[in-house]
C-alpha atoms as a PDB file:
ATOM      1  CA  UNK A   1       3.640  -0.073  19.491  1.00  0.00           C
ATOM      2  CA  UNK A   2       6.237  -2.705  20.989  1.00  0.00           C
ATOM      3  CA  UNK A   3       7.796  -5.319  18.510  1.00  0.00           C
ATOM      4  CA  UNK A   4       7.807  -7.487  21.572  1.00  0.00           C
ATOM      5  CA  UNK A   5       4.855 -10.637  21.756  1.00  0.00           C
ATOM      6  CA  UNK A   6       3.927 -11.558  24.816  1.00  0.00           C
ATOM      7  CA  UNK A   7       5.185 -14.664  26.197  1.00  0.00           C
ATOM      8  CA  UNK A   8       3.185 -17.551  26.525  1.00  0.00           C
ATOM      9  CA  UNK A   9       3.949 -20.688  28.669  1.00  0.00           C
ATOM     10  CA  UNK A  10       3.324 -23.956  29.537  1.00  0.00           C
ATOM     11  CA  UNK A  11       1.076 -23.254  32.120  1.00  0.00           C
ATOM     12  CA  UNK A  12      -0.951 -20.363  30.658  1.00  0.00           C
ATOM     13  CA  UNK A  13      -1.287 -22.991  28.120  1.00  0.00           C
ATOM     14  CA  UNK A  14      -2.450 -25.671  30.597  1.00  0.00           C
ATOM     15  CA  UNK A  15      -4.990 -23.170  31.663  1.00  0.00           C
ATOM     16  CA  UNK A  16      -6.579 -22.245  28.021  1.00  0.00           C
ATOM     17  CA  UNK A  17      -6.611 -26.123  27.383  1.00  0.00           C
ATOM     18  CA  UNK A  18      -8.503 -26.636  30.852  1.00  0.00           C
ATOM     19  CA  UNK A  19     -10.969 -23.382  30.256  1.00  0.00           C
ATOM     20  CA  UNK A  20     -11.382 -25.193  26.935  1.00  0.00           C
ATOM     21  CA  UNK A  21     -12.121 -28.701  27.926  1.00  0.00           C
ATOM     22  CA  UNK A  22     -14.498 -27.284  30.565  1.00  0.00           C
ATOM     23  CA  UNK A  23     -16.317 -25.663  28.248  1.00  0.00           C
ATOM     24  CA  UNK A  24     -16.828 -28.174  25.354  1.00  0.00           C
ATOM     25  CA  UNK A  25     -18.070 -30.642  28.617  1.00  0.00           C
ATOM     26  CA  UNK A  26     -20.888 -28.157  29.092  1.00  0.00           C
ATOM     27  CA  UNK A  27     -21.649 -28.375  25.270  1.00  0.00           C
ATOM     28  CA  UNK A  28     -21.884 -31.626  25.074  1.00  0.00           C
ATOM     29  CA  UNK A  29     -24.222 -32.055  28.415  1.00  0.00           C
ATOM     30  CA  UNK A  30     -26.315 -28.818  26.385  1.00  0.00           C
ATOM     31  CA  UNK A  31     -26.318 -30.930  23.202  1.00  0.00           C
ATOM     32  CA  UNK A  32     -27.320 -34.044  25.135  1.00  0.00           C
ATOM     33  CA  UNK A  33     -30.232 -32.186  26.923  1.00  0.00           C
ATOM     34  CA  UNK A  34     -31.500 -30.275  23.500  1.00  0.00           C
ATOM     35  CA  UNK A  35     -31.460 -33.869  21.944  1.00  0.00           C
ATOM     36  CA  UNK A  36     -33.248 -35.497  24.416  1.00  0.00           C
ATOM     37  CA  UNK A  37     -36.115 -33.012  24.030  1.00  0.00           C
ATOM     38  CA  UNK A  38     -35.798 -32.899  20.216  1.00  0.00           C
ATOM     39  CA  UNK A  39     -36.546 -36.937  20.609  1.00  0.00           C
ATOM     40  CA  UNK A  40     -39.053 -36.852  22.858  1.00  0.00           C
ATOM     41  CA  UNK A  41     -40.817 -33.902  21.045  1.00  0.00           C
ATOM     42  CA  UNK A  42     -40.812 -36.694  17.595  1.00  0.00           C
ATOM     43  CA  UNK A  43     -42.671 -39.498  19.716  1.00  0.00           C
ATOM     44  CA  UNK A  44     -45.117 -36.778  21.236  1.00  0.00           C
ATOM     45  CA  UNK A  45     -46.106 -35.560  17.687  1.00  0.00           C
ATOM     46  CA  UNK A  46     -46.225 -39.083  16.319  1.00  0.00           C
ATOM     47  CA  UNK A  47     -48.095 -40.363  19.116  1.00  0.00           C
ATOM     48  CA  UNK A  48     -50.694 -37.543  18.352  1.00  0.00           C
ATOM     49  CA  UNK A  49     -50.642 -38.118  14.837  1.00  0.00           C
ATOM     50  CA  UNK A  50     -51.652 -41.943  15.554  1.00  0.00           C
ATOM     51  CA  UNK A  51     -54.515 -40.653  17.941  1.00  0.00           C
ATOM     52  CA  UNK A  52     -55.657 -38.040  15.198  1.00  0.00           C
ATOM     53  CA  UNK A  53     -56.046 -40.680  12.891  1.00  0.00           C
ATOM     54  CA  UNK A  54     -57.466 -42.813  15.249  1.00  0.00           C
ATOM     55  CA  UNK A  55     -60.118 -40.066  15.913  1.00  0.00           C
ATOM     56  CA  UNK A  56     -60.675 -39.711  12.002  1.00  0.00           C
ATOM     57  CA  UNK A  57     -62.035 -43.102  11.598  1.00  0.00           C
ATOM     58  CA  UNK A  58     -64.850 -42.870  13.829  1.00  0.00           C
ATOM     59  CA  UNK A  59     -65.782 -39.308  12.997  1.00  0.00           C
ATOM     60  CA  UNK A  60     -66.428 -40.414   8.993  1.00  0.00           C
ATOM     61  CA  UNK A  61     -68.605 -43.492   9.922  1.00  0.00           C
ATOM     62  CA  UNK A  62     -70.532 -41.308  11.948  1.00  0.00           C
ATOM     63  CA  UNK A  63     -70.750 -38.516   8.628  1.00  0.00           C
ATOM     64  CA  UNK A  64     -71.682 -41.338   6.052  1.00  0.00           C
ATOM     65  CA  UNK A  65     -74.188 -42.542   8.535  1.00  0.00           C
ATOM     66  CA  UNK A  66     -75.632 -39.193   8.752  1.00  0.00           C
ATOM     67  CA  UNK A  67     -75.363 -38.903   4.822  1.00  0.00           C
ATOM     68  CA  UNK A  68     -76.689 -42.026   4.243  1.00  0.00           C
ATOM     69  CA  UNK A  69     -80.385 -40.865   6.452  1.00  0.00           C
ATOM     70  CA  UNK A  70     -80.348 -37.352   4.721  1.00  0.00           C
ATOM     71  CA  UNK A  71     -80.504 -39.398   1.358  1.00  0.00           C
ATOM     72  CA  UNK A  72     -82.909 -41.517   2.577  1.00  0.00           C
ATOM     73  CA  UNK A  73     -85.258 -39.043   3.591  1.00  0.00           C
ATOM     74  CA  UNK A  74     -85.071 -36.964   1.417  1.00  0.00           C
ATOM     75  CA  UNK A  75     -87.939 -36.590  -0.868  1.00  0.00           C
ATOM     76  CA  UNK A  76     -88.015 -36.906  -4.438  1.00  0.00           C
END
């Protein structure tokens, strides 16, 4: 093995800082598009939430309606 390090410049150094800035730009546009769907994925499973409970309401008149009329006819 050689004692001697290989010899780094200013402009091999220029170049790493470039590849470098290059890619942390493309992470950031990644982390800005992953985001975006993370967000939009929230509001699509709160909107459902607020129709599920929406649905709910309706759906347990109609069952103590129904309860209701089996109790009333319902002999003794």
């Amino acid at each position: 093995m050689s004692d001697e390090s290989p010899t780094i410049d200013l402009t091999y150094i220029g170049r790493a800082l470039d590849r470098l800035t290059i890619d942390v730009a493309s992470l950031r546009d990644d982390m800005a598009a992953l985001t975006a769907i993370a967000v939009r994925r929230d509001a699509t499973l709160s909107a459902l939430l607020t129709e599920v409970r929406a649905m709910h309401s309706p759906h347990a008149r109609l069952a103590n309606r129904v309860r209701a009329r089996e109790i009333a006819t319902t002999p003794p």
